[in-house]
N, C-alpha and C. Protein backbone atom coordinates (compact mmCIF):
# COMPACT_ATOMS: atom_id res chain seq x y z
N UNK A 1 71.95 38.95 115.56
CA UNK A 1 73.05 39.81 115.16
C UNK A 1 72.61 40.69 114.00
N UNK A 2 72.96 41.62 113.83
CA UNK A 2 72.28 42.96 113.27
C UNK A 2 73.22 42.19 111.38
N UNK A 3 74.29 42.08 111.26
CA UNK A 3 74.63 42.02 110.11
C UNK A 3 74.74 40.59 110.04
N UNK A 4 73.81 39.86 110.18
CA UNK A 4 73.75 38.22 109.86
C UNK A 4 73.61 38.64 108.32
N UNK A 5 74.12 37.25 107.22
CA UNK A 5 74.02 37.40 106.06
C UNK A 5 74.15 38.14 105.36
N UNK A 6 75.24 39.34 105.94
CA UNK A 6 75.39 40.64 105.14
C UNK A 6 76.98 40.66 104.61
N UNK A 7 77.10 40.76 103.71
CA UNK A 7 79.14 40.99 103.32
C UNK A 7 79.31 42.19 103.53
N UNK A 8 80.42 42.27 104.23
CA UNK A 8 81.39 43.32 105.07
C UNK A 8 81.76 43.92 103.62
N UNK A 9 81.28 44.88 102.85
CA UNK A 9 81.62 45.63 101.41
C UNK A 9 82.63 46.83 101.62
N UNK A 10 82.79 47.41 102.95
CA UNK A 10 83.17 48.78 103.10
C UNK A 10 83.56 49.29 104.75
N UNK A 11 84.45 49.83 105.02
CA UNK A 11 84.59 49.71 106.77
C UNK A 11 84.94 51.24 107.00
N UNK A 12 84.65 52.52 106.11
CA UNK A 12 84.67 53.68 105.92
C UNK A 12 84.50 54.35 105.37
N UNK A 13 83.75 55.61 105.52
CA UNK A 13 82.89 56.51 104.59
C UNK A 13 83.42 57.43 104.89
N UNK A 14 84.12 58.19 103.94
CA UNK A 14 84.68 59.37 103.86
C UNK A 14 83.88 60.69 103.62
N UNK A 15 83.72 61.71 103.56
CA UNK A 15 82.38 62.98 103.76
C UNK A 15 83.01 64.28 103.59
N UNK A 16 82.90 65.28 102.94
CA UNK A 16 83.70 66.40 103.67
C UNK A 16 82.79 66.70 104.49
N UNK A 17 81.28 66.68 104.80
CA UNK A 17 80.72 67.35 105.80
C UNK A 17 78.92 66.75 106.14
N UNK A 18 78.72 66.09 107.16
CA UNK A 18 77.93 65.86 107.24
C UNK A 18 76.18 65.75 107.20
N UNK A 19 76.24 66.83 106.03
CA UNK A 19 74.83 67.76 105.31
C UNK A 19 74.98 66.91 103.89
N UNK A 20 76.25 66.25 103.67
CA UNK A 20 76.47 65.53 102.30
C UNK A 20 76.31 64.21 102.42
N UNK A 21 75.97 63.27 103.55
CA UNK A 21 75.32 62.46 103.68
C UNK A 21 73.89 62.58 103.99
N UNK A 22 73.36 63.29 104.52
CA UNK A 22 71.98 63.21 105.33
C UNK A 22 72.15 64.97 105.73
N UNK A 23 70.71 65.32 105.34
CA UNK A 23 70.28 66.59 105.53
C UNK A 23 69.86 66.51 107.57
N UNK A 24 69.74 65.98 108.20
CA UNK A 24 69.11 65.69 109.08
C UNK A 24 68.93 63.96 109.82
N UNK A 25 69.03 63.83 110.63
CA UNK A 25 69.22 62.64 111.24
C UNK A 25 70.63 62.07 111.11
N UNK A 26 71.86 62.66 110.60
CA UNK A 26 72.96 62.08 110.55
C UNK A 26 73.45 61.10 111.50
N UNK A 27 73.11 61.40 113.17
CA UNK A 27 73.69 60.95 113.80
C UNK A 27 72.86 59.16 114.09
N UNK A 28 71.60 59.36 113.80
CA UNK A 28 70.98 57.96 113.30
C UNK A 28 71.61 57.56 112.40
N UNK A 29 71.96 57.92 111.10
CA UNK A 29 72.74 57.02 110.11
C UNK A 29 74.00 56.61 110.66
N UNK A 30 75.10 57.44 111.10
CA UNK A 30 75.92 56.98 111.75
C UNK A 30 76.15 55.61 112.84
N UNK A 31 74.93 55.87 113.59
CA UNK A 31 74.68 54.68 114.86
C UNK A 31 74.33 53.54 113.98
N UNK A 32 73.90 53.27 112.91
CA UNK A 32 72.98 52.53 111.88
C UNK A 32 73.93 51.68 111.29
N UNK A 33 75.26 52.68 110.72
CA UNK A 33 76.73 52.34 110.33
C UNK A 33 77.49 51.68 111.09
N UNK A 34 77.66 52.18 112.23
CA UNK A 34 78.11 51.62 113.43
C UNK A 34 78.36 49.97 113.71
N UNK A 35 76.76 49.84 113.88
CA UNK A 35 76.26 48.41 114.06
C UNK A 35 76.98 47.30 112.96
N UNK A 36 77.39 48.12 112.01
CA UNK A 36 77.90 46.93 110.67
C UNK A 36 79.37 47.72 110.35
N UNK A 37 79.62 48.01 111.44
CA UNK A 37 81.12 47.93 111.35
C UNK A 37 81.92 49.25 110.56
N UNK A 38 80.95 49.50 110.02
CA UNK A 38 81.42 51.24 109.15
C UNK A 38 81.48 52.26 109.96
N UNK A 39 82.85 52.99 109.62
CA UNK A 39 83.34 54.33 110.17
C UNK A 39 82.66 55.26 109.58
N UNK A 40 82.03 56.44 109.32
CA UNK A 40 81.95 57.52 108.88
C UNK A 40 83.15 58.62 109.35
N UNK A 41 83.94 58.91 108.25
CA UNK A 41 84.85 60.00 108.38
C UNK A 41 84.70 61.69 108.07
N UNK A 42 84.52 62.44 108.79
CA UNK A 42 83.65 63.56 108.69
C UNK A 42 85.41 64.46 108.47
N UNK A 43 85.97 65.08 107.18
CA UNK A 43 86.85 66.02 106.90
C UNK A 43 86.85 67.15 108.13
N UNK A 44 85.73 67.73 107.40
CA UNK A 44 85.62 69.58 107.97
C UNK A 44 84.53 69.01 109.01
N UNK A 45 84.49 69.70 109.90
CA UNK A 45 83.67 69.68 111.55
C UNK A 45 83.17 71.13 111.99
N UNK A 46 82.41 71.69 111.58
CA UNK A 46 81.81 72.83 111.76
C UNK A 46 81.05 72.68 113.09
N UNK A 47 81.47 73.51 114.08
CA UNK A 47 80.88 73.44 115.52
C UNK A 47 79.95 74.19 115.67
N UNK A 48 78.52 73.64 114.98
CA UNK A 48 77.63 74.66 115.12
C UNK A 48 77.01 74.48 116.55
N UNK A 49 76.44 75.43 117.19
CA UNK A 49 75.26 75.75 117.98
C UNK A 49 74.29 74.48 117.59
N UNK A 50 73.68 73.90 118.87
CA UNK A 50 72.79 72.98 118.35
C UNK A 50 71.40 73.81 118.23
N UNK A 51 71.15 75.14 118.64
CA UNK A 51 69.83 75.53 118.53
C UNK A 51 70.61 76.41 116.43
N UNK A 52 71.30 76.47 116.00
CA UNK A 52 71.56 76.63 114.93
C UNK A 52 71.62 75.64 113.85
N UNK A 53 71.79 74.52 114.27
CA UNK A 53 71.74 73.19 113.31
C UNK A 53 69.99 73.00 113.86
N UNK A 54 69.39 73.49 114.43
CA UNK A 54 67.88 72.75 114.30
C UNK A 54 67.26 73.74 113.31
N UNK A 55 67.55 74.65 113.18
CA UNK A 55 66.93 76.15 112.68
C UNK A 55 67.24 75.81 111.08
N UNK A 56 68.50 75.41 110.86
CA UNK A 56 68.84 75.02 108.99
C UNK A 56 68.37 73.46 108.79
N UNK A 57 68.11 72.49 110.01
CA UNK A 57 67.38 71.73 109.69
C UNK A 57 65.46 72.28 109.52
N UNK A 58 65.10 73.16 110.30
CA UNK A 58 63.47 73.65 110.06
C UNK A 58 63.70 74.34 108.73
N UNK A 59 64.51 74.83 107.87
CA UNK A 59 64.57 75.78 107.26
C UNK A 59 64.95 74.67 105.54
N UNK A 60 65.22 73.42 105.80
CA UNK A 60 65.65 72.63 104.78
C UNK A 60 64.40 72.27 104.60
N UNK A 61 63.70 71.42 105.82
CA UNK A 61 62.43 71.08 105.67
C UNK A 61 60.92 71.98 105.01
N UNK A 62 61.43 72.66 105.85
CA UNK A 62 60.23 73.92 104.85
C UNK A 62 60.55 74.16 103.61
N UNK A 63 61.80 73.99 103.06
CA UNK A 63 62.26 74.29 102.12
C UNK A 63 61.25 73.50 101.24
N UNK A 64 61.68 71.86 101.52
CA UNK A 64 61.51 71.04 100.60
C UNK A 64 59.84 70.85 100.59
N UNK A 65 59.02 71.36 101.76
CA UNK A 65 57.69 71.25 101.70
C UNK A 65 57.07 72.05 100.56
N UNK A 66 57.94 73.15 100.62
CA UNK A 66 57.44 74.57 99.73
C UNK A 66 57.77 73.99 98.20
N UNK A 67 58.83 73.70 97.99
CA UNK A 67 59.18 73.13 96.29
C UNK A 67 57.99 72.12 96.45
N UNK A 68 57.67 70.80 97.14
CA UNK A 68 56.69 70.18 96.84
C UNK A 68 55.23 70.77 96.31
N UNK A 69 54.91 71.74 96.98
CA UNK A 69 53.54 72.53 97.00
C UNK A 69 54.14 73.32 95.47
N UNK A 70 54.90 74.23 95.38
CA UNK A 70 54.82 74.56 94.08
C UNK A 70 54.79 73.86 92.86
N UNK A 71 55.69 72.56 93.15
CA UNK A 71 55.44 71.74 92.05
C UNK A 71 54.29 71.18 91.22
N UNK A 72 53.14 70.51 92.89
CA UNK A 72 51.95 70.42 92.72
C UNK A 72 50.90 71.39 91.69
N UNK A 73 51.58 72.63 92.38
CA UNK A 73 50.82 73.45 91.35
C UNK A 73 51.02 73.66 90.25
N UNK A 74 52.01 73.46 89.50
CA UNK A 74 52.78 73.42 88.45
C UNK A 74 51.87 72.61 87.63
N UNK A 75 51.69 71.69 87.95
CA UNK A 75 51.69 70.40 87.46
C UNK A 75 49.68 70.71 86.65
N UNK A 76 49.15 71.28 88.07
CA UNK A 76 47.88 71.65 87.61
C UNK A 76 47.55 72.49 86.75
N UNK A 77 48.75 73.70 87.06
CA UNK A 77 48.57 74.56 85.52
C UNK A 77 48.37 74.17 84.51
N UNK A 78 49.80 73.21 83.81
CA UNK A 78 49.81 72.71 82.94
C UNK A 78 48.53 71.58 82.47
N UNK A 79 47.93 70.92 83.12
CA UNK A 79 46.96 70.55 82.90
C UNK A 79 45.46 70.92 82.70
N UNK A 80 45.56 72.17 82.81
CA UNK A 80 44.48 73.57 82.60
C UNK A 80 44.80 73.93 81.16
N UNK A 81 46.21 74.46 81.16
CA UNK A 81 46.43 74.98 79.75
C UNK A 81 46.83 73.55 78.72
């Protein structure tokens, strides 16, 4: 059984929008929730296009690749100067 030894803490998660839990994979966290008995309650429901929710998911990800890489470099500057 998936929640052996686990206390039942919570049986609903309230959200206004599902980018405020999880940038990506929401619907895995959800199924994940599921299994242990938690609702996720999603307010606002924005009916995007699924080829439009993959495009701001490629576009988060690059995002966060690009801040990584600048940071890196950051980091080397400062250790130059």
């Amino acid at each position: 059984m998936v929640s052996e030894g686990l206390e039942k803490k919570m049986s609903k998660i309230v959200i206004a929008y599902p980018d405020r839990l999880a940038r990506f994979g929401f619907k895995t966290i959800e199924e994940l929730l599921r299994a242990f008995g938690v609702e996720i309650v999603v307010l606002n429901h924005e009916d995007e296009d699924p080829r439009e929710e993959l495009v701001e998911d490629l576009v988060t990800i690059i995002s966060h690749i690009a801040g990584k890489l600048y940071g890196m470099s950051s980091h080397k500057y400062e250790k130059v100067v």
